[in-house]
C-alpha atoms as a PDB file:
ATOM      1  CA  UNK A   1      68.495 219.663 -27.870  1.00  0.00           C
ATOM      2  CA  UNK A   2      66.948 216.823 -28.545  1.00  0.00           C
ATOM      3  CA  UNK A   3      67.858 214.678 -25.760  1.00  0.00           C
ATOM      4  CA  UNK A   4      66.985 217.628 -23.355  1.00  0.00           C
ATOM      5  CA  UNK A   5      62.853 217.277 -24.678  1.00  0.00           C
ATOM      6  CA  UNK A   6      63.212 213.411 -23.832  1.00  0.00           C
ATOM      7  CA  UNK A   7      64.273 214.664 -20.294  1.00  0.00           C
ATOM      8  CA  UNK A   8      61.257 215.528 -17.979  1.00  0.00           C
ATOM      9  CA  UNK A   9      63.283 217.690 -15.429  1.00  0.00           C
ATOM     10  CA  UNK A  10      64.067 219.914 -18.332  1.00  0.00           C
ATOM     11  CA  UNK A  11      60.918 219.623 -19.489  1.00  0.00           C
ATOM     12  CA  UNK A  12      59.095 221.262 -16.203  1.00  0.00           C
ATOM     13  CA  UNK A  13      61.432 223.383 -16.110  1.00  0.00           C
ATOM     14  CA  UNK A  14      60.425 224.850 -19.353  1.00  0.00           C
ATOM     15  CA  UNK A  15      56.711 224.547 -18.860  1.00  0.00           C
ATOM     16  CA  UNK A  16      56.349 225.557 -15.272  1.00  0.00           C
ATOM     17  CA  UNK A  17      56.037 229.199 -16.387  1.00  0.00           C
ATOM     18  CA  UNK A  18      52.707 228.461 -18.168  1.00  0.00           C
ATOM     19  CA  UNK A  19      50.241 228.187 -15.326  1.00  0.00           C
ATOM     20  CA  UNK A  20      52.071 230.772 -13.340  1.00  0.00           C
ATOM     21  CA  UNK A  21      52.785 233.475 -15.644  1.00  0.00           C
ATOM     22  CA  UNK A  22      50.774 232.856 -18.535  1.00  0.00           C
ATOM     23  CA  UNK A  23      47.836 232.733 -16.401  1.00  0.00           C
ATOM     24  CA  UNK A  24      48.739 235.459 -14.678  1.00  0.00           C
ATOM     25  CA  UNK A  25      49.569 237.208 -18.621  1.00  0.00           C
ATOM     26  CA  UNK A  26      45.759 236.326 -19.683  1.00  0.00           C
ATOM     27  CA  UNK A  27      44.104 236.970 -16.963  1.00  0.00           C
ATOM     28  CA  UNK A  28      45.157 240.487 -16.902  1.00  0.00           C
ATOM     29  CA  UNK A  29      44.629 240.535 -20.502  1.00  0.00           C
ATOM     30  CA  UNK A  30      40.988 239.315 -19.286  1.00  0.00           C
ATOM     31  CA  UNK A  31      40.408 241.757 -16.958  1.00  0.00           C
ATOM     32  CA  UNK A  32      40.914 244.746 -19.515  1.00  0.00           C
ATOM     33  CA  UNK A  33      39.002 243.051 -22.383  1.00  0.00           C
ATOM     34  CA  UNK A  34      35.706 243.151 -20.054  1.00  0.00           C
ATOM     35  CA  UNK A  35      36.724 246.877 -19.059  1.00  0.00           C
ATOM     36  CA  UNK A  36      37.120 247.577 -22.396  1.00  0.00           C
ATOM     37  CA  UNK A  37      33.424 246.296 -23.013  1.00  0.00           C
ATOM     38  CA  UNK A  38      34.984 244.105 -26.011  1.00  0.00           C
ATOM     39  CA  UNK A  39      33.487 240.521 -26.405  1.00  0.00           C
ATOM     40  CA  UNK A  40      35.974 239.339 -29.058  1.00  0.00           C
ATOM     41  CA  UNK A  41      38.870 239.891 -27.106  1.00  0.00           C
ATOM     42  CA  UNK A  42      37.266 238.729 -24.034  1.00  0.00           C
ATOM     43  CA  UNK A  43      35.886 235.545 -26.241  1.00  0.00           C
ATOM     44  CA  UNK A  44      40.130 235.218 -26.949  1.00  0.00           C
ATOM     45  CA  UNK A  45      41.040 235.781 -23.080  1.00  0.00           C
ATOM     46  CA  UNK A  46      38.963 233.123 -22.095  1.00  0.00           C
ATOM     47  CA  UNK A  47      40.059 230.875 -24.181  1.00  0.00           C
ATOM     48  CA  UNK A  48      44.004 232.037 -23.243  1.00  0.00           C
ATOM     49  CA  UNK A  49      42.833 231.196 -19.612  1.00  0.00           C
ATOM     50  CA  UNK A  50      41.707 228.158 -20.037  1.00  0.00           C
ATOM     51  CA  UNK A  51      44.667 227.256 -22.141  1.00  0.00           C
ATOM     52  CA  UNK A  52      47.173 228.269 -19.382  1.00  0.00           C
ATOM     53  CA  UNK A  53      44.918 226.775 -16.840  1.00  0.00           C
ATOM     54  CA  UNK A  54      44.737 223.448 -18.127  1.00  0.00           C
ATOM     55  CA  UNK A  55      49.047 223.833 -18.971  1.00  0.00           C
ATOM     56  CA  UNK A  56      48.934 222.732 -15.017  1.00  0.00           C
ATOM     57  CA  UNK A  57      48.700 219.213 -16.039  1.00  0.00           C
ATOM     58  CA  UNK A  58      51.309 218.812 -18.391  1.00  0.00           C
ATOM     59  CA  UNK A  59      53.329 220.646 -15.263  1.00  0.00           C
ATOM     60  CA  UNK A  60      52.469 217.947 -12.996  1.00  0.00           C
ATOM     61  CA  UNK A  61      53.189 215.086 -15.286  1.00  0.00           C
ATOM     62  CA  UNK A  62      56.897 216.231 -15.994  1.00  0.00           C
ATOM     63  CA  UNK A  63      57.314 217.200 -12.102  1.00  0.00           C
ATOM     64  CA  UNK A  64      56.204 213.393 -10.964  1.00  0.00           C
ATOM     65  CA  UNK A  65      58.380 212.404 -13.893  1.00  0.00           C
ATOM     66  CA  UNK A  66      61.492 214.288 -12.832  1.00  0.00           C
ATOM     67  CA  UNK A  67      60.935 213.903  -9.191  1.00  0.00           C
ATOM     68  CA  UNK A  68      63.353 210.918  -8.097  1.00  0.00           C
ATOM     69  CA  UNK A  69      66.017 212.151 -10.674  1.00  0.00           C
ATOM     70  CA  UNK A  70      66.008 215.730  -8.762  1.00  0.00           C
ATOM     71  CA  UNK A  71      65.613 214.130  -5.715  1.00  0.00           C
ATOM     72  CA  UNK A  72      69.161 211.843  -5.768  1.00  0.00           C
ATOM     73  CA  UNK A  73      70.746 215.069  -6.985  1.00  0.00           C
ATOM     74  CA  UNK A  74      69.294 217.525  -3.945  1.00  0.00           C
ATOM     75  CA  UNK A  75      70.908 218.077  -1.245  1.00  0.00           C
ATOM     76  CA  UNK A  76      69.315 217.483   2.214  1.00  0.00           C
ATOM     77  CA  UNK A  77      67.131 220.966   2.407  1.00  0.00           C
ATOM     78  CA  UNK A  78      66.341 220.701  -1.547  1.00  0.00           C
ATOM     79  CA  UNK A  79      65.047 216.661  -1.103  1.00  0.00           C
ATOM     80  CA  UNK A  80      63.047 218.698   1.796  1.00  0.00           C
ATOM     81  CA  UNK A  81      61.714 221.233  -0.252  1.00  0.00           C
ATOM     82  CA  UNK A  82      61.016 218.957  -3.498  1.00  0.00           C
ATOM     83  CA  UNK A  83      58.628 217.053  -1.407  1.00  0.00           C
ATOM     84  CA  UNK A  84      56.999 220.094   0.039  1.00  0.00           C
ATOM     85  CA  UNK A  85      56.671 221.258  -3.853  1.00  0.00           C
ATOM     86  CA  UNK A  86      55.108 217.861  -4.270  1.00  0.00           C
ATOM     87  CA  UNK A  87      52.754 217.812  -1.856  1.00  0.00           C
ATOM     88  CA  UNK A  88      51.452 221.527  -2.234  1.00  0.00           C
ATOM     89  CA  UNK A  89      51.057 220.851  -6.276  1.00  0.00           C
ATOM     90  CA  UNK A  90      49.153 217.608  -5.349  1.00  0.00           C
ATOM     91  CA  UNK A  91      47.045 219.380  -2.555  1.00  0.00           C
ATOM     92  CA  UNK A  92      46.434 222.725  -5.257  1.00  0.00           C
ATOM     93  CA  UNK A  93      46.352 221.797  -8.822  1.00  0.00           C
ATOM     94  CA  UNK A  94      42.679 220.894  -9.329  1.00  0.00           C
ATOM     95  CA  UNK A  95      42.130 225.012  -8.585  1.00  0.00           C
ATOM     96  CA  UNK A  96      43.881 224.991 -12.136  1.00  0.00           C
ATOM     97  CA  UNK A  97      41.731 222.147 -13.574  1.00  0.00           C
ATOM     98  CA  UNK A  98      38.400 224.220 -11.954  1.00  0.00           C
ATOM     99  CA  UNK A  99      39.709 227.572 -13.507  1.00  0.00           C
ATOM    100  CA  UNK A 100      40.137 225.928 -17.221  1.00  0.00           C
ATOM    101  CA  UNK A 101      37.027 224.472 -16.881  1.00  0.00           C
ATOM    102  CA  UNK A 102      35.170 227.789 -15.480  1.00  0.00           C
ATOM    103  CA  UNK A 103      36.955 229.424 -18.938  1.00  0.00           C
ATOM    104  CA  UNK A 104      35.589 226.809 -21.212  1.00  0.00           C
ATOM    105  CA  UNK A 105      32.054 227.273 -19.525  1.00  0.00           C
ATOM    106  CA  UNK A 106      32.399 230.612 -19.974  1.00  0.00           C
ATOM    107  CA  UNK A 107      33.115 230.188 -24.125  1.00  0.00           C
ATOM    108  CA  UNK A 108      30.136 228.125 -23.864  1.00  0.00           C
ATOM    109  CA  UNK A 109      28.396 231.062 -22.060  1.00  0.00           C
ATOM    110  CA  UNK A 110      29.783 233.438 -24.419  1.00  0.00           C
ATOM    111  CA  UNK A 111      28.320 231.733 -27.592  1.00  0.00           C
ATOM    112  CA  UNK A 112      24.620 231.382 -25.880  1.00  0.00           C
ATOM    113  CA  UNK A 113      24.184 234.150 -23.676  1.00  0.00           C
ATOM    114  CA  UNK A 114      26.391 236.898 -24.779  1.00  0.00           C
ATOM    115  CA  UNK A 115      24.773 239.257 -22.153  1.00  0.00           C
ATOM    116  CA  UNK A 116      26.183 236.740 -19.000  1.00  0.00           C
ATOM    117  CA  UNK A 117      29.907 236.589 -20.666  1.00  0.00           C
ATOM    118  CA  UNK A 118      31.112 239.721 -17.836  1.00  0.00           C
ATOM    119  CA  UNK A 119      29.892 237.710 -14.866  1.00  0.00           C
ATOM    120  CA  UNK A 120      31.100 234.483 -16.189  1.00  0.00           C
ATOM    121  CA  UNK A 121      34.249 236.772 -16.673  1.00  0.00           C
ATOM    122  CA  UNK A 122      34.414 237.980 -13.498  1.00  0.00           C
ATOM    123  CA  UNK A 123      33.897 234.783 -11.229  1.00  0.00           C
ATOM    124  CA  UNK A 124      36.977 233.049 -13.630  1.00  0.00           C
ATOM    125  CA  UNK A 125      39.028 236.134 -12.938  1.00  0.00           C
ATOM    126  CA  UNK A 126      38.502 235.089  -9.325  1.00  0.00           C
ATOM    127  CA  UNK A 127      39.102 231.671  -9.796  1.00  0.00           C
ATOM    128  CA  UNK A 128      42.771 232.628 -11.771  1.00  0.00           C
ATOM    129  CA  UNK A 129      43.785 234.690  -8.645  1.00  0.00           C
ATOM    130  CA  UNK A 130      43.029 232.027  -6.623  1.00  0.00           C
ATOM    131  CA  UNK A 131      44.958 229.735  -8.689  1.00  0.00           C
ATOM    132  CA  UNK A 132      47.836 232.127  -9.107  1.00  0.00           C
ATOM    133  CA  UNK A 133      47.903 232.221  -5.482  1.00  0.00           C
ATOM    134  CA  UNK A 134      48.493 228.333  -5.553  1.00  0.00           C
ATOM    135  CA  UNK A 135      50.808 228.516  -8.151  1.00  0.00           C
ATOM    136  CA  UNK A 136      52.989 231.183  -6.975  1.00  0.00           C
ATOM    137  CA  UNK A 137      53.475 229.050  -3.765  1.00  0.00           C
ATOM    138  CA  UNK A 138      54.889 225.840  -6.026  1.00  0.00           C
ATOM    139  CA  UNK A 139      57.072 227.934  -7.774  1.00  0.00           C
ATOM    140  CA  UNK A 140      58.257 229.326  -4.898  1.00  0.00           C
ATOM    141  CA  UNK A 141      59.057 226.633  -2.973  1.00  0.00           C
ATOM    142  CA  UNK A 142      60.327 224.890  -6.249  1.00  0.00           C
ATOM    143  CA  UNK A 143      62.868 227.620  -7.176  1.00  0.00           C
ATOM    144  CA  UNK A 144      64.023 226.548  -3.833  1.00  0.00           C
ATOM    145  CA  UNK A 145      64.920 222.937  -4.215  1.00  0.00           C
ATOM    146  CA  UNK A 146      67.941 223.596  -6.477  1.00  0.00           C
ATOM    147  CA  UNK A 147      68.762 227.392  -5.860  1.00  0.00           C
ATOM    148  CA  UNK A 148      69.794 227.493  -2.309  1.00  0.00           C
ATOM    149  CA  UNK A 149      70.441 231.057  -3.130  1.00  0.00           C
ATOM    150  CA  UNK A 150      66.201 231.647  -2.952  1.00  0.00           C
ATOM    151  CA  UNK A 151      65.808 230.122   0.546  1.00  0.00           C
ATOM    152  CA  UNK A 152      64.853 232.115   3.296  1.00  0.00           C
ATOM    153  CA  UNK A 153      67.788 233.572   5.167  1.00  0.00           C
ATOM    154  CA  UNK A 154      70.198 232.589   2.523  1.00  0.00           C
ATOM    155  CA  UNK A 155      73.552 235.117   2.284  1.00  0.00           C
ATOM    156  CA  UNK A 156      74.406 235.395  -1.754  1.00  0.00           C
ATOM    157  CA  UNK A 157      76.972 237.469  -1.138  1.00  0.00           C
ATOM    158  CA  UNK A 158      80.065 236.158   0.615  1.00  0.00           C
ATOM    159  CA  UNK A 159      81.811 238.553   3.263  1.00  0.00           C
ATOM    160  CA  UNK A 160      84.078 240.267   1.348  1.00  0.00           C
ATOM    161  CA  UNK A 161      82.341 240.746  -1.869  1.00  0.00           C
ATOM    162  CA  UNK A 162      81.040 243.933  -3.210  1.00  0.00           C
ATOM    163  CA  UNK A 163      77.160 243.492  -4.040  1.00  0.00           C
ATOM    164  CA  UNK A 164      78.108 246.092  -7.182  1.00  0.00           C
ATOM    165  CA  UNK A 165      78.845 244.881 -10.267  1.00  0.00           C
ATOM    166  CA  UNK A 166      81.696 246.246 -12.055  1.00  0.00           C
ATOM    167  CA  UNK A 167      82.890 246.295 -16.276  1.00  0.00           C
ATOM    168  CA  UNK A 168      86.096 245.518 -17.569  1.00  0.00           C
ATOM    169  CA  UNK A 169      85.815 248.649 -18.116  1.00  0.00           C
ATOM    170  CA  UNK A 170      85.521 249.789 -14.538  1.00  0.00           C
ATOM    171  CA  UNK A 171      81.829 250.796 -14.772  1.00  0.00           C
ATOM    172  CA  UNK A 172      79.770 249.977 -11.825  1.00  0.00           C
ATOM    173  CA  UNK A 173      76.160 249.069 -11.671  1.00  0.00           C
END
């Protein structure tokens, strides 16, 4: 285990869930602290999005890191995609840096005008969708680079093969 930490592949691979679903996670958890009218847990949401916000970075280090290791390893429509996944978290990840630091402004916001912390709440809850947007297109297209099984028009299931999946003990499902 540790000699897969030292690896940064492994590494994004583990993280790369933060700005996607745990942004996605607190921002929901966001949106029903301000309908809930409660201030702590919105005070705690904040501070989860700009947490999982800001995760993009450590995201994009390990990705750069990993990227020529992947790419002698991908085959010719995965050394394709991996440099579309490149180029569309270069072109999208400062969304993530804005969103952490719209969260942290809203803390701020929080602490000295309690009565502004909803509309502070509301414009980061745009600027999360906006970066879950973003982020929802990296992962997708980086899924892609080494599951050919994800791309577009891809067959899974050879000719021949029933899509059910049986038991030993001859249950189906």
């Amino acid at each position: 285990m540790d000699t897969m930490l030292h690896r940064p592949e492994y590494l994004h691979v583990i993280l790369n869930h933060l700005p996607v679903v745990g942004l996605g996670v607190s921002s929901i958890a966001l949106l029903i602290a301000v309908l809930a009218k409660s201030r702590g847990a919105t005070i705690g949401c904040l501070l989860l999005v700009a947490i999982m916000a800001a995760s993009v970075w450590p995201v994009t280090e390990t990705g750069e890191s990993a990227y020529n290791r992947i790419r002698a390893v991908a085959d010719p429509v995965g050394a394709t995609l991996l440099k579309k996944h490149m180029a569309t978290a270069d072109k999208w990840a400062w969304l993530f840096y804005v969103t952490a630091l719209a969260a942290a402004a809203g803390l701020f916001v929080a602490w000295k005008r309690p009565r502004f912390t909803n509309i502070a709440a509301a414009l980061i809850l745009a600027l999360s969708i906006a970066s879950l947007t973003a982020g929802i297109a990296m992962a997708q297209i980086g899924g892609e680079v080494r599951h050919p099984e994800f791309r577009p028009g891809t067959n899974i299931i050879p000719e021949g093969v029933s899509p059910q999946h049986e038991h030993e003990n001859g249950d189906e499902h």
